[in-house]
C-alpha atoms as a PDB file:
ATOM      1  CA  UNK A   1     -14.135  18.662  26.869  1.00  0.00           C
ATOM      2  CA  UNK A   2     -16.041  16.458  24.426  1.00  0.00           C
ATOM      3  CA  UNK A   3     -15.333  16.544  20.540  1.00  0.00           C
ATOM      4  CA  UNK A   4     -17.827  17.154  17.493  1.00  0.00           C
ATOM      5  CA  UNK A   5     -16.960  16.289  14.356  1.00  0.00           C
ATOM      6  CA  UNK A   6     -19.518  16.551  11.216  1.00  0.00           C
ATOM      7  CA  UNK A   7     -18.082  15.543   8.412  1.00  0.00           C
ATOM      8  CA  UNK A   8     -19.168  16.306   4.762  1.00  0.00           C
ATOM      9  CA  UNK A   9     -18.184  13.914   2.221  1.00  0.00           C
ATOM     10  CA  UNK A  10     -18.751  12.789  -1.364  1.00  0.00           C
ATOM     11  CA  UNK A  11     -16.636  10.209  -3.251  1.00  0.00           C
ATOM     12  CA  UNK A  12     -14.058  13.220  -4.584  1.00  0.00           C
ATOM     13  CA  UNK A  13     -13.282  14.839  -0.911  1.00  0.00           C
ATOM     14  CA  UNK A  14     -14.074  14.657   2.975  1.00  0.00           C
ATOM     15  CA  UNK A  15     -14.775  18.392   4.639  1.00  0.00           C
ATOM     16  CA  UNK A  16     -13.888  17.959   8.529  1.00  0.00           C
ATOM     17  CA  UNK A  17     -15.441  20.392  11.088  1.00  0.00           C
ATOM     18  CA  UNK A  18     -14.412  19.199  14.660  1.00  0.00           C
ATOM     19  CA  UNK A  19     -15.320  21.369  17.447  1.00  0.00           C
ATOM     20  CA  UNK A  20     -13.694  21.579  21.059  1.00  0.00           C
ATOM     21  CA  UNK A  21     -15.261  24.117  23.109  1.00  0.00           C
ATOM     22  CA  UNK A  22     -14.554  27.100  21.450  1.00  0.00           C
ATOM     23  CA  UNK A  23     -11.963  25.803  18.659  1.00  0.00           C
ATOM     24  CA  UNK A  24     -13.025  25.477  15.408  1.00  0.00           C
ATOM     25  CA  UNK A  25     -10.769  22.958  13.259  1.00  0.00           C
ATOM     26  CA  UNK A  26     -11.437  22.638   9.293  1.00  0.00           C
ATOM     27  CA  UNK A  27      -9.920  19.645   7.522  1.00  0.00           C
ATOM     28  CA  UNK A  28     -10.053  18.635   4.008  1.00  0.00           C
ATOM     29  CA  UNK A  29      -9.356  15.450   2.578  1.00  0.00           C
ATOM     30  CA  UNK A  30      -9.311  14.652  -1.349  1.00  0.00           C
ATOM     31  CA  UNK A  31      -9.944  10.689  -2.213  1.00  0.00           C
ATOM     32  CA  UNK A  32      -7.796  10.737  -5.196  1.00  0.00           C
ATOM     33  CA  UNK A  33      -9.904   7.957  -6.760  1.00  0.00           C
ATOM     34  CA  UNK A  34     -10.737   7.786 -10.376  1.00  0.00           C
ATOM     35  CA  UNK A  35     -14.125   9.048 -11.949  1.00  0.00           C
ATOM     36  CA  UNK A  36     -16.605   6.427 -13.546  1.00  0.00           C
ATOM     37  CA  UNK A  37     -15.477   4.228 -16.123  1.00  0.00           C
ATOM     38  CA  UNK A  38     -16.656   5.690 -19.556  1.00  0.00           C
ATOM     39  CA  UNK A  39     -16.107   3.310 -22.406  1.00  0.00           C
ATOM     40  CA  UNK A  40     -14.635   4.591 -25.745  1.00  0.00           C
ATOM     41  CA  UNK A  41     -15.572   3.336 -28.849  1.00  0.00           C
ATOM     42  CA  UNK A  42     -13.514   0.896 -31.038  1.00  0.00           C
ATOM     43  CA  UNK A  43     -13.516  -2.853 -31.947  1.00  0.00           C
ATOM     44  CA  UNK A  44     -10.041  -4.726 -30.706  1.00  0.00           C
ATOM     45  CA  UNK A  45      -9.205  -8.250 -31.698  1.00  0.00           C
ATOM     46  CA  UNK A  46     -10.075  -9.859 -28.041  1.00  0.00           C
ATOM     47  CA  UNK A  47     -13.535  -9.981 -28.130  1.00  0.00           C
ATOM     48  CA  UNK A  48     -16.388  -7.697 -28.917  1.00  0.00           C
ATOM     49  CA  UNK A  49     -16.826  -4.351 -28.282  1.00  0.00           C
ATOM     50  CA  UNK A  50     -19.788  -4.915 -25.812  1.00  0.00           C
ATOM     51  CA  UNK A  51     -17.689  -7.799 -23.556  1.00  0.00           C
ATOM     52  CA  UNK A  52     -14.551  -5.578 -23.762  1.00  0.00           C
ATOM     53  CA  UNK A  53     -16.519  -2.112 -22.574  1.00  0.00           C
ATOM     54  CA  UNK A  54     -18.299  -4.583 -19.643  1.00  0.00           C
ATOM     55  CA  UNK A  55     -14.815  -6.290 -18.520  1.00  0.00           C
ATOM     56  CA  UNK A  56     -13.120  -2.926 -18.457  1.00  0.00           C
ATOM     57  CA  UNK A  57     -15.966  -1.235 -16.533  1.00  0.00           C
ATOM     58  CA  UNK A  58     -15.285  -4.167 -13.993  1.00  0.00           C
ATOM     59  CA  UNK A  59     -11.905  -3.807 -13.824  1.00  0.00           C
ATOM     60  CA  UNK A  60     -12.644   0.050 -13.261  1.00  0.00           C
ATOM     61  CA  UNK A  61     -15.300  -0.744 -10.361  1.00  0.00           C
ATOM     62  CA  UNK A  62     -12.714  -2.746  -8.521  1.00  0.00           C
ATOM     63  CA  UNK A  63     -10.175  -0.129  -8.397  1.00  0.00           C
ATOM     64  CA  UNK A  64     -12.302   2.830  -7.607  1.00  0.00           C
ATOM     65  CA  UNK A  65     -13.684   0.458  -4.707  1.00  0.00           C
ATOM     66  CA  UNK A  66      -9.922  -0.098  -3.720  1.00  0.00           C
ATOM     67  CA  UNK A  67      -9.470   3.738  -3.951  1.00  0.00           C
ATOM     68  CA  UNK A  68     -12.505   4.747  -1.767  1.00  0.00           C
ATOM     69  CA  UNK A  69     -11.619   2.065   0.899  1.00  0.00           C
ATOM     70  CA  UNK A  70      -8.244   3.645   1.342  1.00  0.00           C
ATOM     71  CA  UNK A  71      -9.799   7.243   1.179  1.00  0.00           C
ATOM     72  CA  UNK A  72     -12.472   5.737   4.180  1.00  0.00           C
ATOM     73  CA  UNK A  73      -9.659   4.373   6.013  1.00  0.00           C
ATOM     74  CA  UNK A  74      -7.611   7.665   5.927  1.00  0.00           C
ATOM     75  CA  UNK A  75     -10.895   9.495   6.991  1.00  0.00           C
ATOM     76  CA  UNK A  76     -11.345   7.371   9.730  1.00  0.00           C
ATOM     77  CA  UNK A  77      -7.792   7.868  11.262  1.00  0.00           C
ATOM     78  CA  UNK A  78      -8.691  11.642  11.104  1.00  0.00           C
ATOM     79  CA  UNK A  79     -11.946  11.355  12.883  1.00  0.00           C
ATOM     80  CA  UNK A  80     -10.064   8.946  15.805  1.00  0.00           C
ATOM     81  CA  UNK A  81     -10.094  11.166  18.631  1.00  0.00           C
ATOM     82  CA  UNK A  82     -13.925  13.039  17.872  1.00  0.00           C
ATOM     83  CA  UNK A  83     -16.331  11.972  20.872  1.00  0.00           C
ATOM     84  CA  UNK A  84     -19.220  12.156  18.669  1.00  0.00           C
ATOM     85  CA  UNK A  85     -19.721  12.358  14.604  1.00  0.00           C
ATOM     86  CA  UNK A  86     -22.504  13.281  12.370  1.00  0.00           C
ATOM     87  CA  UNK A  87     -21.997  12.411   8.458  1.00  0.00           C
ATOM     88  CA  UNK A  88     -23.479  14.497   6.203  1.00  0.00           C
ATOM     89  CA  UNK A  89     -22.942  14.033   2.114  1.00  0.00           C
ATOM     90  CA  UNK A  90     -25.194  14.040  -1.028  1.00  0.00           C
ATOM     91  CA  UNK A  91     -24.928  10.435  -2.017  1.00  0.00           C
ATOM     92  CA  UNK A  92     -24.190   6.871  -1.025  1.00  0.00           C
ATOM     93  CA  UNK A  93     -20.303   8.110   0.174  1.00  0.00           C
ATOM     94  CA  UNK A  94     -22.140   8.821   4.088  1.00  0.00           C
ATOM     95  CA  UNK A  95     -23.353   5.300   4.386  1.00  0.00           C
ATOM     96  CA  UNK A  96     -20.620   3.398   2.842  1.00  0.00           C
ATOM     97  CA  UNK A  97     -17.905   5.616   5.183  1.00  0.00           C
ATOM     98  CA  UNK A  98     -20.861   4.746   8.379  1.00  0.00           C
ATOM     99  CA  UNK A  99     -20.356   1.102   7.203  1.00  0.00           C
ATOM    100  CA  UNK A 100     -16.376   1.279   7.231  1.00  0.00           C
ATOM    101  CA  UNK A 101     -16.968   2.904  10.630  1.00  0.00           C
ATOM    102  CA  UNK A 102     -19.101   0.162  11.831  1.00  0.00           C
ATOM    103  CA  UNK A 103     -16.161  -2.277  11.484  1.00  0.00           C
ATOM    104  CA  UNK A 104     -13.674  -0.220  13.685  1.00  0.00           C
ATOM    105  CA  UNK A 105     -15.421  -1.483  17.088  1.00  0.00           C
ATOM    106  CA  UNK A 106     -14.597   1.148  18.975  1.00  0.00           C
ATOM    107  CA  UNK A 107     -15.980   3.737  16.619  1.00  0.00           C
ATOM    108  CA  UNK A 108     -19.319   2.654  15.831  1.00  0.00           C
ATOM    109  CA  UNK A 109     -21.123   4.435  18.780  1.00  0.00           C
ATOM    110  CA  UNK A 110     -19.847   7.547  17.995  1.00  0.00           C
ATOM    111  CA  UNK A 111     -22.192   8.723  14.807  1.00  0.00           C
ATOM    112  CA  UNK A 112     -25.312  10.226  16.004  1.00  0.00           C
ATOM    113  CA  UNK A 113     -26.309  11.366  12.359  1.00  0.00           C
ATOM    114  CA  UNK A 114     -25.843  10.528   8.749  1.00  0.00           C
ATOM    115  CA  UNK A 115     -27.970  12.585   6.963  1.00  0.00           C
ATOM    116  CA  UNK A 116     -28.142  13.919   3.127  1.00  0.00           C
ATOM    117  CA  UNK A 117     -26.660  17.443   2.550  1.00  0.00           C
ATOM    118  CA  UNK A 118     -26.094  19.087  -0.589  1.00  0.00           C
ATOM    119  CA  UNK A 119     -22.613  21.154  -0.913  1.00  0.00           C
ATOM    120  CA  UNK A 120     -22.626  23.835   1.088  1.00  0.00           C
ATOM    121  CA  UNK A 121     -19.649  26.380   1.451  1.00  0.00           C
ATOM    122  CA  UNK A 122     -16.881  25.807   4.536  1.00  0.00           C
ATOM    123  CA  UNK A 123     -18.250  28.726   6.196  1.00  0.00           C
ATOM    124  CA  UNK A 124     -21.890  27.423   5.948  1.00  0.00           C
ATOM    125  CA  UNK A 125     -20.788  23.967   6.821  1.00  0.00           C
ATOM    126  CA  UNK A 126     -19.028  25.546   9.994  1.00  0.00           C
ATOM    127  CA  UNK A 127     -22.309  27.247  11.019  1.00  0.00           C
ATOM    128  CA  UNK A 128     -24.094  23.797  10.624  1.00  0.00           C
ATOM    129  CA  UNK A 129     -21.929  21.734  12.453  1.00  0.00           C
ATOM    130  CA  UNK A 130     -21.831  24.270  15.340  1.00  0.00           C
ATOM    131  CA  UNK A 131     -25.450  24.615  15.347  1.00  0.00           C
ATOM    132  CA  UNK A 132     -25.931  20.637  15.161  1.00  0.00           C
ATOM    133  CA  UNK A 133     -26.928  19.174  18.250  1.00  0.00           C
ATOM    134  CA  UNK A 134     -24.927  16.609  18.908  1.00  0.00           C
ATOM    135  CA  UNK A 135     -26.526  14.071  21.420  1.00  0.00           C
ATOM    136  CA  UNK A 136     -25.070  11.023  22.472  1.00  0.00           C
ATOM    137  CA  UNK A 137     -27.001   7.566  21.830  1.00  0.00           C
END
């Protein structure tokens, strides 16, 4: 019996719907990765205010990049055994997750979808994924 997973995900959590014939499996995943880099005011000996907010904000890119990878990574383990995948999300999180998929070789033909979805509730996401038609490329 073939596996569907559709998988919502932003870059706070990862909602998992896998169906097998008639089980119905609902996993959730938090990244754990820090929220955008807001600079606070202030004027510190090492430089300006402007080169220390910019330097900071790099700093912070790097590690929430770091953080996401590792969230990607421990989605990808989860979805490991799924026949077929569609990724749904509101932002860039679906692409950059297809893209970490795309590097596991053995993976990459196994989305059929990434496609934008707003937040929906688990039930409603369970009705979606069971009505999506998942077809094989």
């Amino acid at each position: 019996m073939k596996k569907n997973t559709g998988l919502w995900i932003d870059h706070k959590e990862a909602i998992l719907v896998s169906t097998e014939g008639d089980q119905i499996a609902v996993e959730r995943v938090e990244s754990g990765a820090e929220s955008h880099f807001r600079p606070s005011g202030g004027w510190k000996s090492g430089g300006t205010v402007v080169a220390q907010s910019v330097s900071k904000e790099q700093k912070s890119d790097e590690i929430r990049k770091h953080q996401y990878h590792v969230f990607y990574q421990k989605v990808i383990k989860l979805l490991g055994d799924s026949d077929h995948i569609a990724l749904f999300g509101p932002g860039e999180a679906k692409r950059e997750l297809a893209k970490e998929i795309e590097k596991v070789n053995l993976m990459h033909n196994k989305v059929v979808a990434v496609e934008t979805c707003e937040r929906l509730t688990d039930n409603q996401f369970v009705a979606k994924v069971k009505a999506f038609v998942f077809v094989h490329k």
